[in-house]
PDB file of N, CA and C in Angstrom:
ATOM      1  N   UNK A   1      74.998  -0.990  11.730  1.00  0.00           N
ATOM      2  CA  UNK A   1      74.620  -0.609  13.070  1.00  0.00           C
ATOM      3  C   UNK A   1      73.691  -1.674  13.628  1.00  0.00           C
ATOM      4  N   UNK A   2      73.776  -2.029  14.919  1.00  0.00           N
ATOM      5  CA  UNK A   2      73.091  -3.006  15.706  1.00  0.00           C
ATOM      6  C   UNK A   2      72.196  -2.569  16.544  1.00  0.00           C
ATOM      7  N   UNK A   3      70.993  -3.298  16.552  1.00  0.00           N
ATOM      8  CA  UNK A   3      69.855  -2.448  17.653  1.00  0.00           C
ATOM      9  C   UNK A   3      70.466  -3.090  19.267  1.00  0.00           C
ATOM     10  N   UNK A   4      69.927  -2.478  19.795  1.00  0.00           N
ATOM     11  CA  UNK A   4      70.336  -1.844  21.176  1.00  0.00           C
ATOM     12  C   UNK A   4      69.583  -3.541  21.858  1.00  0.00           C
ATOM     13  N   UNK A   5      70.312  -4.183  22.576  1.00  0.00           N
ATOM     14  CA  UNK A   5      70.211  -5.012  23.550  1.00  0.00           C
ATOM     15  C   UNK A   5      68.583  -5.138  23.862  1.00  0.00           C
ATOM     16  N   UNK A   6      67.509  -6.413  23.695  1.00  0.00           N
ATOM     17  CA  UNK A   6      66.549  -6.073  24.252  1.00  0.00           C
ATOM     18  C   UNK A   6      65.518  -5.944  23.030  1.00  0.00           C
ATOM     19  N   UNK A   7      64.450  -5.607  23.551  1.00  0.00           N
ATOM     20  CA  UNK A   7      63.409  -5.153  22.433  1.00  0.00           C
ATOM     21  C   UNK A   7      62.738  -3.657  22.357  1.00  0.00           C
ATOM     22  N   UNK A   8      62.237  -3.392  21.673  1.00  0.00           N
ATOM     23  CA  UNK A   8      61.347  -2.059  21.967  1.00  0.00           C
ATOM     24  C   UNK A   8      60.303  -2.301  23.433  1.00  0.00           C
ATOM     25  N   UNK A   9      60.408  -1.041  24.034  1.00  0.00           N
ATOM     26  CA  UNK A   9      59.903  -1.038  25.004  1.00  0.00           C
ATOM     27  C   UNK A   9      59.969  -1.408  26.285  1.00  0.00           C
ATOM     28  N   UNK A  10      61.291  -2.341  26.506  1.00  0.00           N
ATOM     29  CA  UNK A  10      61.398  -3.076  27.391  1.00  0.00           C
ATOM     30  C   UNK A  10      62.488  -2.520  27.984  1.00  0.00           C
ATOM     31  N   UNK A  11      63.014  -2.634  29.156  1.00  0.00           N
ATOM     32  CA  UNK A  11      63.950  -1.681  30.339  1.00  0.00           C
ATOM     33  C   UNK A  11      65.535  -1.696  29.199  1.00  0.00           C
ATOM     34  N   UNK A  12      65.699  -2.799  28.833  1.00  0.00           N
ATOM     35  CA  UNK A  12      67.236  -2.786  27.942  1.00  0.00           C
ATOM     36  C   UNK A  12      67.368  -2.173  26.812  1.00  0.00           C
ATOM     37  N   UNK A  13      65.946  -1.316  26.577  1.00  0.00           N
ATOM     38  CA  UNK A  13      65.957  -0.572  25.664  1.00  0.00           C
ATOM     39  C   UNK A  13      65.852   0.820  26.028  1.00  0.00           C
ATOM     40  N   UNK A  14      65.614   0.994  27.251  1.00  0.00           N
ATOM     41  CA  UNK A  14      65.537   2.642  28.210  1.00  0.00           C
ATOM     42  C   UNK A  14      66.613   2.881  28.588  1.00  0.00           C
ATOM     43  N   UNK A  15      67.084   4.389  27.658  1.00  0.00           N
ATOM     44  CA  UNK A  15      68.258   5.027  28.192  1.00  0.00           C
ATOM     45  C   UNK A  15      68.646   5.454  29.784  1.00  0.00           C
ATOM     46  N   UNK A  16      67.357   5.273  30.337  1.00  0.00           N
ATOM     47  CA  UNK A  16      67.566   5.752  31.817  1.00  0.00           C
ATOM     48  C   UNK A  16      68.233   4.242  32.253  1.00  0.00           C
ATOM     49  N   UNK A  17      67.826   3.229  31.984  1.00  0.00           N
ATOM     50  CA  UNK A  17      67.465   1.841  32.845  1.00  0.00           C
ATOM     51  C   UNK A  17      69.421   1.732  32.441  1.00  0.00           C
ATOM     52  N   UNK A  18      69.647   1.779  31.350  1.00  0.00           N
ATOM     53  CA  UNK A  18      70.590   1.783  30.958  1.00  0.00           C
ATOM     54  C   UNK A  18      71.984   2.243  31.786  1.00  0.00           C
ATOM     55  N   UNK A  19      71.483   3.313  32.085  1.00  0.00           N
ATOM     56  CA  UNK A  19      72.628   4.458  33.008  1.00  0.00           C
ATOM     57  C   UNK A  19      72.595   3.867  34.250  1.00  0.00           C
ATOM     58  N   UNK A  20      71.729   3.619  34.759  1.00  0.00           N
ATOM     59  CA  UNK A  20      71.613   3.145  36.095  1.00  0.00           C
ATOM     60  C   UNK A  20      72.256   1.531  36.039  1.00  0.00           C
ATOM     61  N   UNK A  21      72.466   1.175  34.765  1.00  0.00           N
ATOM     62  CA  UNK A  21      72.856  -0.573  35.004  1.00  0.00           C
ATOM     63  C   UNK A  21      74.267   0.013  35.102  1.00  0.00           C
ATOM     64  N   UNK A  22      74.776   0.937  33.953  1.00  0.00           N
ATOM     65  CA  UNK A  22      76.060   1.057  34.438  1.00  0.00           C
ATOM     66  C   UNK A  22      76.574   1.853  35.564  1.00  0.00           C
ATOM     67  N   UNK A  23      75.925   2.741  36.263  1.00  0.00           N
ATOM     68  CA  UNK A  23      76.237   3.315  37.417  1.00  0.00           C
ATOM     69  C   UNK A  23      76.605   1.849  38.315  1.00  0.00           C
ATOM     70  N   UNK A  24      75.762   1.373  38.725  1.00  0.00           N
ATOM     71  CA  UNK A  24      75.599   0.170  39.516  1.00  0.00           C
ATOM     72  C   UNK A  24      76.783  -0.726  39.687  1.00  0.00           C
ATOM     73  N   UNK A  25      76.966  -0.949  38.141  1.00  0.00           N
ATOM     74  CA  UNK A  25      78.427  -1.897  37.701  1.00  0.00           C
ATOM     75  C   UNK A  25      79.273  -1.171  38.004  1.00  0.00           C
ATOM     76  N   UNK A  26      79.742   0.065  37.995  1.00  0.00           N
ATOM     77  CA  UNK A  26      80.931   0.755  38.268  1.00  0.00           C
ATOM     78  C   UNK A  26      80.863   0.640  39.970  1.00  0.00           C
ATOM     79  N   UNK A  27      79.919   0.653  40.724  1.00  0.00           N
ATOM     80  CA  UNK A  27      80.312   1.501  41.537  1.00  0.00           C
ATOM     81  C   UNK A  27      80.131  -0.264  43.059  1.00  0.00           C
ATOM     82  N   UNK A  28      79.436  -1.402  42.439  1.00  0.00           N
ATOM     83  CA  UNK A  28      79.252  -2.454  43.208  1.00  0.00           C
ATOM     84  C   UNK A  28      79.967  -3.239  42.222  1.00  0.00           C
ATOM     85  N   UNK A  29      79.735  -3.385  41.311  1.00  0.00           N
ATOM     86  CA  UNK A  29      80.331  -4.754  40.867  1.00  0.00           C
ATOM     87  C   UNK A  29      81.695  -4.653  40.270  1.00  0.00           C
ATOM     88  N   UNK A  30      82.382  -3.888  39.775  1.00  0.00           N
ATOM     89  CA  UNK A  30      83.646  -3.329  39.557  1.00  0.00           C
ATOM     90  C   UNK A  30      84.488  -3.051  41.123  1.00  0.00           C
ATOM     91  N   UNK A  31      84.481  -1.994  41.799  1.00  0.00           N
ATOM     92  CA  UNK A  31      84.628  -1.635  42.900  1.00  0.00           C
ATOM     93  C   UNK A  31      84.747  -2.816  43.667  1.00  0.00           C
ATOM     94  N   UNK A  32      84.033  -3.658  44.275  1.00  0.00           N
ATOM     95  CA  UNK A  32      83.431  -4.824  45.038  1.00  0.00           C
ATOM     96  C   UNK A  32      83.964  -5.982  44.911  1.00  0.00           C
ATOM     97  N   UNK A  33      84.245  -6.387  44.030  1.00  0.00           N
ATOM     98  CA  UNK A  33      84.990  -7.497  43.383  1.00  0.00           C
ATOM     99  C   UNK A  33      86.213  -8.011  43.215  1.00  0.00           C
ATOM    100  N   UNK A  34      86.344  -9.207  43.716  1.00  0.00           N
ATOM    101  CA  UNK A  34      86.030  -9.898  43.098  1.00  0.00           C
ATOM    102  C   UNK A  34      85.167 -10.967  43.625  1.00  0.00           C
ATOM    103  N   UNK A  35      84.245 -11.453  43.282  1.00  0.00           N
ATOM    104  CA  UNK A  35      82.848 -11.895  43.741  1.00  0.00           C
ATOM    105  C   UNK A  35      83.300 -13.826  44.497  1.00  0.00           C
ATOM    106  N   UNK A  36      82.765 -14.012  45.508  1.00  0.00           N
ATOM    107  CA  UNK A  36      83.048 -15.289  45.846  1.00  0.00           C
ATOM    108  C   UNK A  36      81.932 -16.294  45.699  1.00  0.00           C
ATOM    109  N   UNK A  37      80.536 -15.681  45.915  1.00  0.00           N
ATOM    110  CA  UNK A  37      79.517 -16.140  45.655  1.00  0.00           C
ATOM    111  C   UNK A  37      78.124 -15.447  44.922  1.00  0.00           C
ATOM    112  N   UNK A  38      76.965 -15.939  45.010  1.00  0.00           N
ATOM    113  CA  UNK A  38      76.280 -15.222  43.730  1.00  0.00           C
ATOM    114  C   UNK A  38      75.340 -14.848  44.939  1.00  0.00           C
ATOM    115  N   UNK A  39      75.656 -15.206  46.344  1.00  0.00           N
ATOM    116  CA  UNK A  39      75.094 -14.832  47.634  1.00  0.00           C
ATOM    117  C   UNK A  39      75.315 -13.570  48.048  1.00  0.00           C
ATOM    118  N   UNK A  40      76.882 -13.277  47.510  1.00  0.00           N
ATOM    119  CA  UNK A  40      77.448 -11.715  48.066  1.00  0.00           C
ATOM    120  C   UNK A  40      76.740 -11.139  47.309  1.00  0.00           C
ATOM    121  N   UNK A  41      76.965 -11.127  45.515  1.00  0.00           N
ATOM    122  CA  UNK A  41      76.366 -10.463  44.785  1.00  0.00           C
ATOM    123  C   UNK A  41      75.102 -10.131  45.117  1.00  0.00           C
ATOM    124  N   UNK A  42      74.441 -10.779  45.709  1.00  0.00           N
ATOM    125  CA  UNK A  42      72.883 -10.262  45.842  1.00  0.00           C
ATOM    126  C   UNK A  42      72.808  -9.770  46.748  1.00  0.00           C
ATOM    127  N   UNK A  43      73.342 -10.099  47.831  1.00  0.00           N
ATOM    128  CA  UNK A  43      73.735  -8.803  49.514  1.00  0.00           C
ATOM    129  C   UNK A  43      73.834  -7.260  48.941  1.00  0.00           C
ATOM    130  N   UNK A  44      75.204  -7.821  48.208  1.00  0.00           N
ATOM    131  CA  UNK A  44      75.100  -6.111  47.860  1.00  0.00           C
ATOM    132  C   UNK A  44      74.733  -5.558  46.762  1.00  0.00           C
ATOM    133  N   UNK A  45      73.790  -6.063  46.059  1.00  0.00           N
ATOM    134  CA  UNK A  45      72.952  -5.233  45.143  1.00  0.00           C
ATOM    135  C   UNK A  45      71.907  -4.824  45.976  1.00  0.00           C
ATOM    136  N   UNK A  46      71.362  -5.719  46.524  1.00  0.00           N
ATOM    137  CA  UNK A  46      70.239  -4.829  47.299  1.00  0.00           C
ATOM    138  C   UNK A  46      70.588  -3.953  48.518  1.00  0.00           C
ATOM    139  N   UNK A  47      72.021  -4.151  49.131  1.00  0.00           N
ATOM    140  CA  UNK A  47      72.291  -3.073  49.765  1.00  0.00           C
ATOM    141  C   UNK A  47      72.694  -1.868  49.005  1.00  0.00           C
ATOM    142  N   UNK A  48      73.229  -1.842  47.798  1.00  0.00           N
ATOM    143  CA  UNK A  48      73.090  -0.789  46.736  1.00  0.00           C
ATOM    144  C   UNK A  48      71.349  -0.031  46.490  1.00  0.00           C
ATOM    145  N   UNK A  49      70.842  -0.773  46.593  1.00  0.00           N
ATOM    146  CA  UNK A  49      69.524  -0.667  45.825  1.00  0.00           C
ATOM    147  C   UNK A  49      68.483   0.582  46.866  1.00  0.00           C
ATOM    148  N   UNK A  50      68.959  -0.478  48.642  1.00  0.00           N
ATOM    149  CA  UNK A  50      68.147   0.532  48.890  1.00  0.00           C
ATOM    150  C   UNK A  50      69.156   1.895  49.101  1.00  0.00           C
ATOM    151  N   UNK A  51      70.247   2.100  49.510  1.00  0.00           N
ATOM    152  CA  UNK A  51      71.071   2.957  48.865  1.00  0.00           C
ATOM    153  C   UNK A  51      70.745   4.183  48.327  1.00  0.00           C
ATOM    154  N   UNK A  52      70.589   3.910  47.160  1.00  0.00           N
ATOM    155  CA  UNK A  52      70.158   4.528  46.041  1.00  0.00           C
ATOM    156  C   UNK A  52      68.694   5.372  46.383  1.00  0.00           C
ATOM    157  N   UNK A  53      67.458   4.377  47.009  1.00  0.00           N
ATOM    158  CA  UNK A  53      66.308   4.744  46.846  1.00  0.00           C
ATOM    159  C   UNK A  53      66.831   5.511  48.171  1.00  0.00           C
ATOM    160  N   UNK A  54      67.292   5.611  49.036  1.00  0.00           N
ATOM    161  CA  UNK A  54      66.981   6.030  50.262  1.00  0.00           C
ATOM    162  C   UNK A  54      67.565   7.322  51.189  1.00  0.00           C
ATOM    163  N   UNK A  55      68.986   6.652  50.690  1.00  0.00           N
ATOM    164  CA  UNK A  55      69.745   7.580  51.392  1.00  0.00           C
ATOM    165  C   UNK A  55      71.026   8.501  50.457  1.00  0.00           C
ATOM    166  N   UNK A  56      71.122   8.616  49.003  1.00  0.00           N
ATOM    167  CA  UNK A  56      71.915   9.100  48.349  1.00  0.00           C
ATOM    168  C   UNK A  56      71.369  10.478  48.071  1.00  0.00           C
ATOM    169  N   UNK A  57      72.484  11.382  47.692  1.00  0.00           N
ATOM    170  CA  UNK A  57      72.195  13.106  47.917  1.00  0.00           C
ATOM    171  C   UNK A  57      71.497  13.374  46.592  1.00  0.00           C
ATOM    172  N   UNK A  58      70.493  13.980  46.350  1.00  0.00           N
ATOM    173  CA  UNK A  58      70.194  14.440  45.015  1.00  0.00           C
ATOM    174  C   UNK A  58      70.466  15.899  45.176  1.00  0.00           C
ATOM    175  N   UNK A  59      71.465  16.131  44.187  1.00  0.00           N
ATOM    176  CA  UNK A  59      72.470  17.188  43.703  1.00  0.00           C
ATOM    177  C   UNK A  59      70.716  18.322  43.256  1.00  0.00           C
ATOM    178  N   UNK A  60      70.583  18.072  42.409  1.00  0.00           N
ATOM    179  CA  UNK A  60      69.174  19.051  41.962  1.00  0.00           C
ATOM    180  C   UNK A  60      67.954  19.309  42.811  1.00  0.00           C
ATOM    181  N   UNK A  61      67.791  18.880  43.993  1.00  0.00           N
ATOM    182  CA  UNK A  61      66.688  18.872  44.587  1.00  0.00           C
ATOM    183  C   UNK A  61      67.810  19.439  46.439  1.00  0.00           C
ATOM    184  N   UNK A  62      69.273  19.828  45.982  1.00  0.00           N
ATOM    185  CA  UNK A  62      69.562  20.881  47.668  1.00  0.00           C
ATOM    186  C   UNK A  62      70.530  19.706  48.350  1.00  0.00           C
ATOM    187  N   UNK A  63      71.089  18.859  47.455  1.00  0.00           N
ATOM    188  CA  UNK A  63      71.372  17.937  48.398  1.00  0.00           C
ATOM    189  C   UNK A  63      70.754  17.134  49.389  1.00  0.00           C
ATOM    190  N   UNK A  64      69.826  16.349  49.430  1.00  0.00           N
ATOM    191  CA  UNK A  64      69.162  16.275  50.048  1.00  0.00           C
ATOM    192  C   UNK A  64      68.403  14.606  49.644  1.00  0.00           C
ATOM    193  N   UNK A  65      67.741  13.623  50.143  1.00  0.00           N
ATOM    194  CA  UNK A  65      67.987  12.164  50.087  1.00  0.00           C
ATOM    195  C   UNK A  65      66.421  12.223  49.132  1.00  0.00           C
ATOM    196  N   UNK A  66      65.842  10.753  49.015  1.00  0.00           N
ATOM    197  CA  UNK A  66      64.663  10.645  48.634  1.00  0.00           C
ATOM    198  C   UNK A  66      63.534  10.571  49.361  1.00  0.00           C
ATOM    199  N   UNK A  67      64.078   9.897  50.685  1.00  0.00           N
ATOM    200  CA  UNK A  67      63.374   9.998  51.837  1.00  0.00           C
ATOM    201  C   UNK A  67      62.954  11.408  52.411  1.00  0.00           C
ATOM    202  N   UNK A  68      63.812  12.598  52.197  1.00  0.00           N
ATOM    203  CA  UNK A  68      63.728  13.516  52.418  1.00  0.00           C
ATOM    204  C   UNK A  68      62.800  14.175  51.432  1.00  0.00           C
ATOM    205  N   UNK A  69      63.129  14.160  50.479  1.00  0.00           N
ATOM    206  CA  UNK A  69      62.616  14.387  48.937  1.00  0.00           C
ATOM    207  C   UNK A  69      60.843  14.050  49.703  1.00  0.00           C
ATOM    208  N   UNK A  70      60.382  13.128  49.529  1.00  0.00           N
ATOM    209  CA  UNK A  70      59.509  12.252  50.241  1.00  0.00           C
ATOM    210  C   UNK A  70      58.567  13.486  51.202  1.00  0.00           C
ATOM    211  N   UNK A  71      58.889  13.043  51.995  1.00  0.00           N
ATOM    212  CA  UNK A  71      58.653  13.759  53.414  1.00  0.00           C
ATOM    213  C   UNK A  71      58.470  15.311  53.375  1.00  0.00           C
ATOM    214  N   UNK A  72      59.388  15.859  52.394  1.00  0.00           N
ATOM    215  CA  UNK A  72      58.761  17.830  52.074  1.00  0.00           C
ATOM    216  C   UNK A  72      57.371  17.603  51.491  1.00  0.00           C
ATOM    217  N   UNK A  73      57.285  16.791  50.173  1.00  0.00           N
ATOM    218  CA  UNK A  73      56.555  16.597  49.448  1.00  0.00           C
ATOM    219  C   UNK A  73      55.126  16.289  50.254  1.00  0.00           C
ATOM    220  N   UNK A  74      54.743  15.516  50.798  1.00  0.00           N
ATOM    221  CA  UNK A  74      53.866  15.171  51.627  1.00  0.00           C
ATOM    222  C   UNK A  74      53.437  16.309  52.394  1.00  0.00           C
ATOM    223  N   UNK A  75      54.303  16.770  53.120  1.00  0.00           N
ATOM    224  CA  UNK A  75      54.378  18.235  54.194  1.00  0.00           C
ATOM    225  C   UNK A  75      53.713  19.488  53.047  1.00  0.00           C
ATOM    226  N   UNK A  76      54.007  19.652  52.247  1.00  0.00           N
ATOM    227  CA  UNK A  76      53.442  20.454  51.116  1.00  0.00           C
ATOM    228  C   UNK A  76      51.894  20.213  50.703  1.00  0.00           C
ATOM    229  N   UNK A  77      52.140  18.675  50.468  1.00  0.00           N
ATOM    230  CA  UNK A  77      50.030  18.450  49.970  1.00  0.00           C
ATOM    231  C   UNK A  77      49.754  18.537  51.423  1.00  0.00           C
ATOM    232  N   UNK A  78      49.928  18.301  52.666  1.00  0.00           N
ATOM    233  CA  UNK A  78      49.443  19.029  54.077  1.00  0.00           C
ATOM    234  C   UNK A  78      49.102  20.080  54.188  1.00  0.00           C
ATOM    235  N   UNK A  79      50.208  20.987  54.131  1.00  0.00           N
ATOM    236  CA  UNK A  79      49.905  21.907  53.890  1.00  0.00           C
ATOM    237  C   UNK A  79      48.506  23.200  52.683  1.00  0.00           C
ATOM    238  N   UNK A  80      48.534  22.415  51.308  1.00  0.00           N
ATOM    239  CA  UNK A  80      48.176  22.723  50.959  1.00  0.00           C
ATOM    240  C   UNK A  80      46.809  22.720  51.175  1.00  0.00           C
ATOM    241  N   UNK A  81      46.309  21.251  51.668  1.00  0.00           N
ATOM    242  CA  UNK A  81      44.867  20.698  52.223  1.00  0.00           C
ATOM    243  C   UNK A  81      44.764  22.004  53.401  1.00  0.00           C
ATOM    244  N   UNK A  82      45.708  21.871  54.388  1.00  0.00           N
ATOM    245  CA  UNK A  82      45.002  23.050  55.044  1.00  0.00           C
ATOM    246  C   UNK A  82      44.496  24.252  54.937  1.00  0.00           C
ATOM    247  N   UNK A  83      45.408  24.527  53.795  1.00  0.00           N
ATOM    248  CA  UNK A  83      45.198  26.156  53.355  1.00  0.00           C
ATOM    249  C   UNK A  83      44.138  26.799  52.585  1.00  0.00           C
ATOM    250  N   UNK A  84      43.422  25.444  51.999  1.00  0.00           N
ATOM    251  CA  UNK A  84      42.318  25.541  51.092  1.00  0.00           C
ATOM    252  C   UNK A  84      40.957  25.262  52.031  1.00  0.00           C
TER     253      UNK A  84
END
């Protein structure tokens, strides 16, 4: 058996960091391709990226974005400051 890409502690060793490299690859660099420059590639990773942070549905939290996610959250410690 071979250790896992990377060292201890470091993102290529995090099962999360992991999932998200391959989400990414499936869904921009598979999908997307075939690549003409290393210019596109970086267009659309970071149009993936903010994507991801910004505007994608989180299934466990109502459907509903991070920005949104965000913005209750805040409205809540508001709230709470007032109430106390």
């Amino acid at each position: 058996m071979e250790p896992p890409v990377g060292s201890v502690g470091d993102c290529y060793d995090n099962t999360l960091a992991e999932t998200i490299i391959g989400l990414f690859k499936t869904e921009v660099i598979k999908r997307l391709g075939p690549w003409k420059s290393k210019d596109q590639v970086e267009w659309e990773s970071l149009q993936w990226v903010d994507w991801f942070n910004k505007e994608r549905l989180l299934e466990p939290l109502g459907y509903i974005t991070p920005i949104e996610t965000e913005e209750q959250y805040e409205q809540a410690l508001k709230s709470d400051k007032i109430a106390a």
